[in-house]
PDB file of N, CA and C in Angstrom:
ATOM      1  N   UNK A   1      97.498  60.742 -24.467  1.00  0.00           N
ATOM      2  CA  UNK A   1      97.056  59.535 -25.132  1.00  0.00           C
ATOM      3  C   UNK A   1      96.024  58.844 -24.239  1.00  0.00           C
ATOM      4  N   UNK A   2      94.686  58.559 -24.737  1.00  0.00           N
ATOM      5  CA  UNK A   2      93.921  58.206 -23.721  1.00  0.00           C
ATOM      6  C   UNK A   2      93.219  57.029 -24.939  1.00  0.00           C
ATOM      7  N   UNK A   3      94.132  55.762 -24.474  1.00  0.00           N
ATOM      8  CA  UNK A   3      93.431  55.075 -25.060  1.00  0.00           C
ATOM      9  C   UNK A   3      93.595  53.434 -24.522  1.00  0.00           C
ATOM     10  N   UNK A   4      93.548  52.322 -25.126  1.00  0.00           N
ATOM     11  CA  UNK A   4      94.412  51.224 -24.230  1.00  0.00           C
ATOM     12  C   UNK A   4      95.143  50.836 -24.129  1.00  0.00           C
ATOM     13  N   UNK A   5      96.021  51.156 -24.680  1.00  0.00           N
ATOM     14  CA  UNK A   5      97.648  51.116 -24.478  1.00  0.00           C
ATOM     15  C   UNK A   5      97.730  52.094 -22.948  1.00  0.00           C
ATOM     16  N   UNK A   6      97.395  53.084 -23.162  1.00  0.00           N
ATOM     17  CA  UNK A   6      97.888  54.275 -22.109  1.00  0.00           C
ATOM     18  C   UNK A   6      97.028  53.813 -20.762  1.00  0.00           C
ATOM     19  N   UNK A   7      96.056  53.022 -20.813  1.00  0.00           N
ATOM     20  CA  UNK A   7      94.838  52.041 -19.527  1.00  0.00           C
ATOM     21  C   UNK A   7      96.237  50.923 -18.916  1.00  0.00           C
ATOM     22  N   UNK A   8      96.703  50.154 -20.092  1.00  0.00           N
ATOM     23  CA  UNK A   8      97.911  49.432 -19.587  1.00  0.00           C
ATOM     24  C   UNK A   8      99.253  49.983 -19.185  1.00  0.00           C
ATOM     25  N   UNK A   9      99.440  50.772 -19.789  1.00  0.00           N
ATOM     26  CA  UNK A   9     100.903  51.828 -19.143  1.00  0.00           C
ATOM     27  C   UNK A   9     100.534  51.797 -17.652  1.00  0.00           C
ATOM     28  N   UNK A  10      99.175  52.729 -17.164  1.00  0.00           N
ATOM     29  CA  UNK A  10      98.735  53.117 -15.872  1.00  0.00           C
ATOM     30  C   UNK A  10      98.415  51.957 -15.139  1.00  0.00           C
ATOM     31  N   UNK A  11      97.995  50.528 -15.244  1.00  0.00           N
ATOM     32  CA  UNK A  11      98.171  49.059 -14.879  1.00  0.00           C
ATOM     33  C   UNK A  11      99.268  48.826 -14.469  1.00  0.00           C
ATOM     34  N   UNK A  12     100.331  49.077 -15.406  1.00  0.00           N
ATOM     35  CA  UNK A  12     101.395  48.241 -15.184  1.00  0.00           C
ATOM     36  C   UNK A  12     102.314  49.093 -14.438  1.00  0.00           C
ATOM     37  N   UNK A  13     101.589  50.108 -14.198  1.00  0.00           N
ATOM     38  CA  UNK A  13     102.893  51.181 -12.667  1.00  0.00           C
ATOM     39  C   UNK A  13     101.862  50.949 -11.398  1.00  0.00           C
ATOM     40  N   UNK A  14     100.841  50.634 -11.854  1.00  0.00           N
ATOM     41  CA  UNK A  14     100.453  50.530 -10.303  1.00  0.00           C
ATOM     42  C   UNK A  14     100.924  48.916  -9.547  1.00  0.00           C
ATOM     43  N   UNK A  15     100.703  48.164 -10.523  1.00  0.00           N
ATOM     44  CA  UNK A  15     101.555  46.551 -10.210  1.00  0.00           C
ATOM     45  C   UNK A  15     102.748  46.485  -9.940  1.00  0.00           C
ATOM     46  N   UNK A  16     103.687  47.382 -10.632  1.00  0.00           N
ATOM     47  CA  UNK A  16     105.234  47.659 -10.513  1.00  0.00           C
ATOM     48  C   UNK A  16     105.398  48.592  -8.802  1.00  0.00           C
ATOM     49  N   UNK A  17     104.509  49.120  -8.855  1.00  0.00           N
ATOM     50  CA  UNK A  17     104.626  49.990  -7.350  1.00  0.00           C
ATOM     51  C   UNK A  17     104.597  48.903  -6.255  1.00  0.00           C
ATOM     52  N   UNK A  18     103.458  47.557  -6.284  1.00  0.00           N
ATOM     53  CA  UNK A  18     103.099  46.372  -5.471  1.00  0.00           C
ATOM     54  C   UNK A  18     104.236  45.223  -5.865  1.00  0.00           C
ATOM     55  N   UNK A  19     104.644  44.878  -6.767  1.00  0.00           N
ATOM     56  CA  UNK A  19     105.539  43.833  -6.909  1.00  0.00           C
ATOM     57  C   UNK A  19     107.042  44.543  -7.432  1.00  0.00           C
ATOM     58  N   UNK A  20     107.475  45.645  -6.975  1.00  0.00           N
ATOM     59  CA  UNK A  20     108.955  45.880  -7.537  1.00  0.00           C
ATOM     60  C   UNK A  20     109.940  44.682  -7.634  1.00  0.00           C
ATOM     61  N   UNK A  21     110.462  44.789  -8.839  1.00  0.00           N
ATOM     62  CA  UNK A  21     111.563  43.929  -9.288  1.00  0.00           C
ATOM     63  C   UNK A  21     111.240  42.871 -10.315  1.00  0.00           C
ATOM     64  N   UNK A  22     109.381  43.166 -10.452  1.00  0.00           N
ATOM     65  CA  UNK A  22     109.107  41.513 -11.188  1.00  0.00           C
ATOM     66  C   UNK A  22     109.020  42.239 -12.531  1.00  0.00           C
ATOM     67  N   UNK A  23     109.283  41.394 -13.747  1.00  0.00           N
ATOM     68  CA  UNK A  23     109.632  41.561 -15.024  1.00  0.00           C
ATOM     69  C   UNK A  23     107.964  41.047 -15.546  1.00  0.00           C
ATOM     70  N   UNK A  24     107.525  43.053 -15.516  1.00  0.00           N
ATOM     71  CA  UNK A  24     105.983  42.484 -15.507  1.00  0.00           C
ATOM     72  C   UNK A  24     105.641  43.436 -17.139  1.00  0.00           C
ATOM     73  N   UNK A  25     105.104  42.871 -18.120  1.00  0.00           N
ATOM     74  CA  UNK A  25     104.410  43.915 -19.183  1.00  0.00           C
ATOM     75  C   UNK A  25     103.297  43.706 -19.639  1.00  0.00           C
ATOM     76  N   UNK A  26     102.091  44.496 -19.303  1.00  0.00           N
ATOM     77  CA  UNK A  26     100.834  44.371 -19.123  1.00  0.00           C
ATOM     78  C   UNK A  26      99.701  44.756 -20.781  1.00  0.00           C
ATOM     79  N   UNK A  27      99.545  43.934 -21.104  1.00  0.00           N
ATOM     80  CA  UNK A  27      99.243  44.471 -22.518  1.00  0.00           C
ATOM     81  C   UNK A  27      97.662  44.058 -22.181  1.00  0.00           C
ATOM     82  N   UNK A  28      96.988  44.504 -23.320  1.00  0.00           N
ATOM     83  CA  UNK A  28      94.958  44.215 -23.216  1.00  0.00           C
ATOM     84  C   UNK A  28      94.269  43.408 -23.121  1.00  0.00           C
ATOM     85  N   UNK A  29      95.087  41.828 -23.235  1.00  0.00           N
ATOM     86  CA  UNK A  29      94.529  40.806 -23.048  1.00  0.00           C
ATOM     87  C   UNK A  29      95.189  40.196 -21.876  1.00  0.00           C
ATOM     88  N   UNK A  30      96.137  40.556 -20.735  1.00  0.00           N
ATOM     89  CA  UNK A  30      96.738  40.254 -19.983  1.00  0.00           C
ATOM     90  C   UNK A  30      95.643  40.089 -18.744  1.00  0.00           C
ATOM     91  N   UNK A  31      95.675  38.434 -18.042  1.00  0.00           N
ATOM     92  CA  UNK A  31      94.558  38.166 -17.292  1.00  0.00           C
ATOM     93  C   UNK A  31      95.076  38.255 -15.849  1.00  0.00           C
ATOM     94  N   UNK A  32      94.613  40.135 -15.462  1.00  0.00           N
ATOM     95  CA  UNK A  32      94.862  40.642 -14.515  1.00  0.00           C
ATOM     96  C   UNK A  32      95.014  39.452 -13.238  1.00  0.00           C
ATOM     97  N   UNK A  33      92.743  39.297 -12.629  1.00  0.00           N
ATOM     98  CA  UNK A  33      92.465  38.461 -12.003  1.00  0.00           C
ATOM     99  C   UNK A  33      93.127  36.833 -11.877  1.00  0.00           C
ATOM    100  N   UNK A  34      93.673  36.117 -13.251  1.00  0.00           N
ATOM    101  CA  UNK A  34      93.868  34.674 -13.190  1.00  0.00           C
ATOM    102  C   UNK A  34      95.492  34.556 -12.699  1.00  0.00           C
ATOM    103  N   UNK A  35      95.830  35.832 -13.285  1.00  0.00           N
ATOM    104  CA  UNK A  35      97.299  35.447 -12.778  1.00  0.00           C
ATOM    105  C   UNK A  35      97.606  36.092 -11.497  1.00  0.00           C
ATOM    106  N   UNK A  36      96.537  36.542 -10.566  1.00  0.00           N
ATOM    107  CA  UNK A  36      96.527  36.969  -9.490  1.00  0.00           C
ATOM    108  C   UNK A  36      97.736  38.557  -9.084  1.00  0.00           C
ATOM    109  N   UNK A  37      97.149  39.182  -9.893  1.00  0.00           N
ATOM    110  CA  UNK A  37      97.790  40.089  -9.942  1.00  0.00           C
ATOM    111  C   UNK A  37      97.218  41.812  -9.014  1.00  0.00           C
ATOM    112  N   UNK A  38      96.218  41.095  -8.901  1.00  0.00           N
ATOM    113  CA  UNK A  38      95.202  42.080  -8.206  1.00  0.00           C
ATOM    114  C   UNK A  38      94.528  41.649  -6.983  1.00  0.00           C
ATOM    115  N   UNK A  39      95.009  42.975  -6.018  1.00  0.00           N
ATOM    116  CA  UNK A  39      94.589  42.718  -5.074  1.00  0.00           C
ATOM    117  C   UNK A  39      93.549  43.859  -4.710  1.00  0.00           C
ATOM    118  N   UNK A  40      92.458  43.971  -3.029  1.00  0.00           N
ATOM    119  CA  UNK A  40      91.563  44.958  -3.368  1.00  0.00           C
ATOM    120  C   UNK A  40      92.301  46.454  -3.682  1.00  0.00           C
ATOM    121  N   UNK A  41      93.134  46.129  -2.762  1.00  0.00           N
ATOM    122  CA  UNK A  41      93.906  48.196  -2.586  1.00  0.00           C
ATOM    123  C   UNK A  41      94.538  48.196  -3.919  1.00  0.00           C
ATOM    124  N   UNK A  42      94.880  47.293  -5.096  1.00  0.00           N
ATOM    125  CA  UNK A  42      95.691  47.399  -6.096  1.00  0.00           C
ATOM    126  C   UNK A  42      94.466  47.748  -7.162  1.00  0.00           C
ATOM    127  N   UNK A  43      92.972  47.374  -6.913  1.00  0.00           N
ATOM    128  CA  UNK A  43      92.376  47.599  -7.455  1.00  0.00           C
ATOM    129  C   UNK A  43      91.327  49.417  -7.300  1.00  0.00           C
ATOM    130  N   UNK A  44      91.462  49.388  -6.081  1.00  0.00           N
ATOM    131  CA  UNK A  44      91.599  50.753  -5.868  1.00  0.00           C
ATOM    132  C   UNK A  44      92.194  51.906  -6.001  1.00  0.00           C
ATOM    133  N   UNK A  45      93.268  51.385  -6.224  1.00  0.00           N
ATOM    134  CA  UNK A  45      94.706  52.219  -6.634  1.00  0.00           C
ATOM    135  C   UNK A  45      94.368  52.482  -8.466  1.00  0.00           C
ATOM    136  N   UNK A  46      94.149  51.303  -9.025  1.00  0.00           N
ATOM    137  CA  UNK A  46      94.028  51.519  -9.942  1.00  0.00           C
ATOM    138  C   UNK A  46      92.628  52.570 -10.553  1.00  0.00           C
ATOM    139  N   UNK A  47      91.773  52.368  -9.817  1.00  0.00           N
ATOM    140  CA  UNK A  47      90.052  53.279 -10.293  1.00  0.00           C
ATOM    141  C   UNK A  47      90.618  54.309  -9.532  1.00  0.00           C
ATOM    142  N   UNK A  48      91.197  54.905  -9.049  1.00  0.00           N
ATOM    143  CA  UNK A  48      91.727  56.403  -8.811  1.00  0.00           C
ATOM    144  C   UNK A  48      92.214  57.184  -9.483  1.00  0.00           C
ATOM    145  N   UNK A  49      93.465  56.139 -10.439  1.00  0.00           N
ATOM    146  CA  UNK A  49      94.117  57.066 -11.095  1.00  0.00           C
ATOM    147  C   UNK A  49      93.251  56.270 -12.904  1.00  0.00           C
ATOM    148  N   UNK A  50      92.502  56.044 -12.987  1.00  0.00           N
ATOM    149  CA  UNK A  50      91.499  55.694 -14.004  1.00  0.00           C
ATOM    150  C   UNK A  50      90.855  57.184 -14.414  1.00  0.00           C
ATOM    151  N   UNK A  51      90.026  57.444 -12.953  1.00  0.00           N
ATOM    152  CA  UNK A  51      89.013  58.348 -12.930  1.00  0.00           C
ATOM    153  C   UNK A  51      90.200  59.838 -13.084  1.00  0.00           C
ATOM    154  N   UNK A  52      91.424  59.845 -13.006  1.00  0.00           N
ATOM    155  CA  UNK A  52      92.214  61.335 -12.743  1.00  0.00           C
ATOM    156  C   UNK A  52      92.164  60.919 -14.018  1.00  0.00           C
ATOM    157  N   UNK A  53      92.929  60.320 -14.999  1.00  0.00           N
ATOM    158  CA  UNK A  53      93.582  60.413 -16.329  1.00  0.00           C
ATOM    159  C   UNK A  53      92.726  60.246 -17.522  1.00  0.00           C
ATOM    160  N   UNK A  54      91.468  59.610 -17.241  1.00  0.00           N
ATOM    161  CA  UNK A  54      90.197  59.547 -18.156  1.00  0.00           C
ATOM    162  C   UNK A  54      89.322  60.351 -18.005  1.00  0.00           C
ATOM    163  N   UNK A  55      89.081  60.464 -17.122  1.00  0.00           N
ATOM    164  CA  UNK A  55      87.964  61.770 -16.563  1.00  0.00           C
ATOM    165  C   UNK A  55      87.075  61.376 -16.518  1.00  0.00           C
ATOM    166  N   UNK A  56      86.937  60.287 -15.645  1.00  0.00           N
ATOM    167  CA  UNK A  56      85.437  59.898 -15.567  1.00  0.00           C
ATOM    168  C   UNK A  56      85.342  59.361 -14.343  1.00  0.00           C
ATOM    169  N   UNK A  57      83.811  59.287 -13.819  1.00  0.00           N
ATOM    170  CA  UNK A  57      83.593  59.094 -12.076  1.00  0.00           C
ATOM    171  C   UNK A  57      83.450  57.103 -12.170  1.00  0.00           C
ATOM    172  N   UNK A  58      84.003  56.749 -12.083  1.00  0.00           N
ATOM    173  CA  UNK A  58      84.231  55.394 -12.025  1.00  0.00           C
ATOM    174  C   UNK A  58      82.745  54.541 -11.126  1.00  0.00           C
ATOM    175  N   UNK A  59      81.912  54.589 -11.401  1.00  0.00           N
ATOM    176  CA  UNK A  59      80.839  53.609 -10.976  1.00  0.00           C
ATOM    177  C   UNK A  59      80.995  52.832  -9.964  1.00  0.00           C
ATOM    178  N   UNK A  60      80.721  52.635  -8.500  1.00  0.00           N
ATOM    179  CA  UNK A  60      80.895  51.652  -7.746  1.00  0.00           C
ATOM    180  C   UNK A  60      80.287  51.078  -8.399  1.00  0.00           C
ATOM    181  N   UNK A  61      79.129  50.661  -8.933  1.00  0.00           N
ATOM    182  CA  UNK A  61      78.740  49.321  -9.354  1.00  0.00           C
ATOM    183  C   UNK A  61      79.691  48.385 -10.007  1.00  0.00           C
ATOM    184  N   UNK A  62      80.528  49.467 -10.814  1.00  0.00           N
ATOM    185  CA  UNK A  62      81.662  48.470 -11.703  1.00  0.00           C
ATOM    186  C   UNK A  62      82.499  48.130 -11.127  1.00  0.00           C
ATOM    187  N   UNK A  63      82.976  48.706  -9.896  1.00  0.00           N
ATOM    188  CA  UNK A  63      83.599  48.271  -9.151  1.00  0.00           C
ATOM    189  C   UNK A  63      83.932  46.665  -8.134  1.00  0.00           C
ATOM    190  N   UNK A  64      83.662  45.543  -9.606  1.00  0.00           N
ATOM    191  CA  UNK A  64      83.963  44.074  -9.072  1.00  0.00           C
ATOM    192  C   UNK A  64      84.450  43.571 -10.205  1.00  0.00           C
ATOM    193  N   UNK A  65      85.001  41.888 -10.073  1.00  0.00           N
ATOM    194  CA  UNK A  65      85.925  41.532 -10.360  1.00  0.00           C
ATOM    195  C   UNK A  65      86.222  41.343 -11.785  1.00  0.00           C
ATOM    196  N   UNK A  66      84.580  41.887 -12.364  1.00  0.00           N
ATOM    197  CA  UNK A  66      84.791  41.023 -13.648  1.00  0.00           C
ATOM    198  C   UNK A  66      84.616  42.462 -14.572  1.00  0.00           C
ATOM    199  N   UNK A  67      85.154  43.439 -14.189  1.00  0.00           N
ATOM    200  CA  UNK A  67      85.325  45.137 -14.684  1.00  0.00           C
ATOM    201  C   UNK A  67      86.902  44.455 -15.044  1.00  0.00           C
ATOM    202  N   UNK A  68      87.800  43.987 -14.245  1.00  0.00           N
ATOM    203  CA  UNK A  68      89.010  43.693 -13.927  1.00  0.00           C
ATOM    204  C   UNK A  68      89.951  42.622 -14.383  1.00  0.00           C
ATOM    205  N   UNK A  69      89.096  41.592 -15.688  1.00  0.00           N
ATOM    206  CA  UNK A  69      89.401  40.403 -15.944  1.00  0.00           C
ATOM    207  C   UNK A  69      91.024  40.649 -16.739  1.00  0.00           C
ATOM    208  N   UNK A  70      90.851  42.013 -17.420  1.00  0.00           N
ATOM    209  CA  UNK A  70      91.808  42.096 -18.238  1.00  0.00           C
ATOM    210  C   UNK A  70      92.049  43.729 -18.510  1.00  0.00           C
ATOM    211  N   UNK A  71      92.528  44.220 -18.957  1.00  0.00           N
ATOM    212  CA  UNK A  71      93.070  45.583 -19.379  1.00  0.00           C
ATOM    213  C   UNK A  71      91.810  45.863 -20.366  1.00  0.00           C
ATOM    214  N   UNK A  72      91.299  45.053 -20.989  1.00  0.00           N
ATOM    215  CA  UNK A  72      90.361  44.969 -22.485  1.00  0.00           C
ATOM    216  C   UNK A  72      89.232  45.271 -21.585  1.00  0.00           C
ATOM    217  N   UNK A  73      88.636  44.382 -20.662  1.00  0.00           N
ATOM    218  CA  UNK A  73      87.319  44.467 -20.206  1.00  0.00           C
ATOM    219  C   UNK A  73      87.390  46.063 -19.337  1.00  0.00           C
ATOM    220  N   UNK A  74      88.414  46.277 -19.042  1.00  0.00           N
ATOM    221  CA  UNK A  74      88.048  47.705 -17.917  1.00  0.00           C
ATOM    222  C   UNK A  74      88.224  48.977 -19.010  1.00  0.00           C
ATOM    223  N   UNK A  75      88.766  48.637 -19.895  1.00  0.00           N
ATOM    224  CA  UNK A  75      88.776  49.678 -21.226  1.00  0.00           C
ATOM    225  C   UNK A  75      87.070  49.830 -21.905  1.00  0.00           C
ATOM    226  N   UNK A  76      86.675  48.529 -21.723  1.00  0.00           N
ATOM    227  CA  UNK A  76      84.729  48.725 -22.122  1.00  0.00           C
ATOM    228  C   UNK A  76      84.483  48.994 -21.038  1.00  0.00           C
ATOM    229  N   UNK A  77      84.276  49.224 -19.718  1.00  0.00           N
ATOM    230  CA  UNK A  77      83.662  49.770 -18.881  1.00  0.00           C
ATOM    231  C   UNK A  77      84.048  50.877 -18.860  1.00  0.00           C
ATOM    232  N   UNK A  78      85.351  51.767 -19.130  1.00  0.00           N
ATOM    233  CA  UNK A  78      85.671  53.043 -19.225  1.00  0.00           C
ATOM    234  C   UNK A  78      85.311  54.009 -20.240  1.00  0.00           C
ATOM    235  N   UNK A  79      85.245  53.389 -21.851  1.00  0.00           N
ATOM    236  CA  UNK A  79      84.445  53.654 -22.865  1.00  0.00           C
ATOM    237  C   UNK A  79      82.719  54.015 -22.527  1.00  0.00           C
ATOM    238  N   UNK A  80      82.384  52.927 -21.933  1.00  0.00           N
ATOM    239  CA  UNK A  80      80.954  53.134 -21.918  1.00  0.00           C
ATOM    240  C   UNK A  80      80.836  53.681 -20.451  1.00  0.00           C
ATOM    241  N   UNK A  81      81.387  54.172 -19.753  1.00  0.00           N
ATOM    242  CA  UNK A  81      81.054  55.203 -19.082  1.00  0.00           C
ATOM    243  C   UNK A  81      81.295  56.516 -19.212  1.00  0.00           C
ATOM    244  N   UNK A  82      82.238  56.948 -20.275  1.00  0.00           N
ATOM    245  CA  UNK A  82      82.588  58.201 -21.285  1.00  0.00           C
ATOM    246  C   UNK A  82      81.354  58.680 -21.883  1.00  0.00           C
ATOM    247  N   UNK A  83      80.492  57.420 -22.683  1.00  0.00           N
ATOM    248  CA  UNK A  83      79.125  58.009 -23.336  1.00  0.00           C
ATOM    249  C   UNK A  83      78.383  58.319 -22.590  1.00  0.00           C
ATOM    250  N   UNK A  84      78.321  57.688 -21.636  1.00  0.00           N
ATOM    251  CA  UNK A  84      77.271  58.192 -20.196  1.00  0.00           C
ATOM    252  C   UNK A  84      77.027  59.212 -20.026  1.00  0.00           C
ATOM    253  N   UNK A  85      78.316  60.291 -19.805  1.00  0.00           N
ATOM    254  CA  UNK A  85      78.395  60.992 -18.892  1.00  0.00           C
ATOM    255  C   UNK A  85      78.462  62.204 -20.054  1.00  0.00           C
ATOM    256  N   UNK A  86      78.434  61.819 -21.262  1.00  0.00           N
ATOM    257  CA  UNK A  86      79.339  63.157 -22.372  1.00  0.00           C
ATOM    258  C   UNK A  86      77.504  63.659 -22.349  1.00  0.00           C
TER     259      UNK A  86
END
């Protein structure tokens, strides 16, 4: 399933790996950055396993904060780097 639901599944284990125990469920409009949920290595963690499960080379350029606002916004940067590259 490669879609945004399955972008938030892979969100919400990499947050669960950094905050074990917190009663966390990460859906597409969930504001990663405001509720301070992201940190740099959490954001790294996350464009690793982005680029394994989507298949795509993740852009340092996109690589800042506002790729990251929400599950929604890094799902359009992952989309439109799919057409890029197809």
């Amino acid at each position: 399933m490669n879609n945004i639901e399955a972008l938030c599944l892979l969100i919400q284990a990499n947050l669960l790996t950094q905050y074990q125990g917190e009663n966390l469920t990460v859906l597409p409009d969930t504001a990663l950055l405001e509720e301070g949920w992201l940190d740099s290595l959490t954001i790294i963690s996350i464009v690793t396993d982005v680029e394994r499960k989507f298949g795509i080379a993740f852009p340092e350029e996109k690589v800042i904060a506002a790729s990251f606002r929400t599950p929604a916004t890094l799902w359009a940067v992952i989309e439109a780097n799919r057409v890029e590259l197809a």
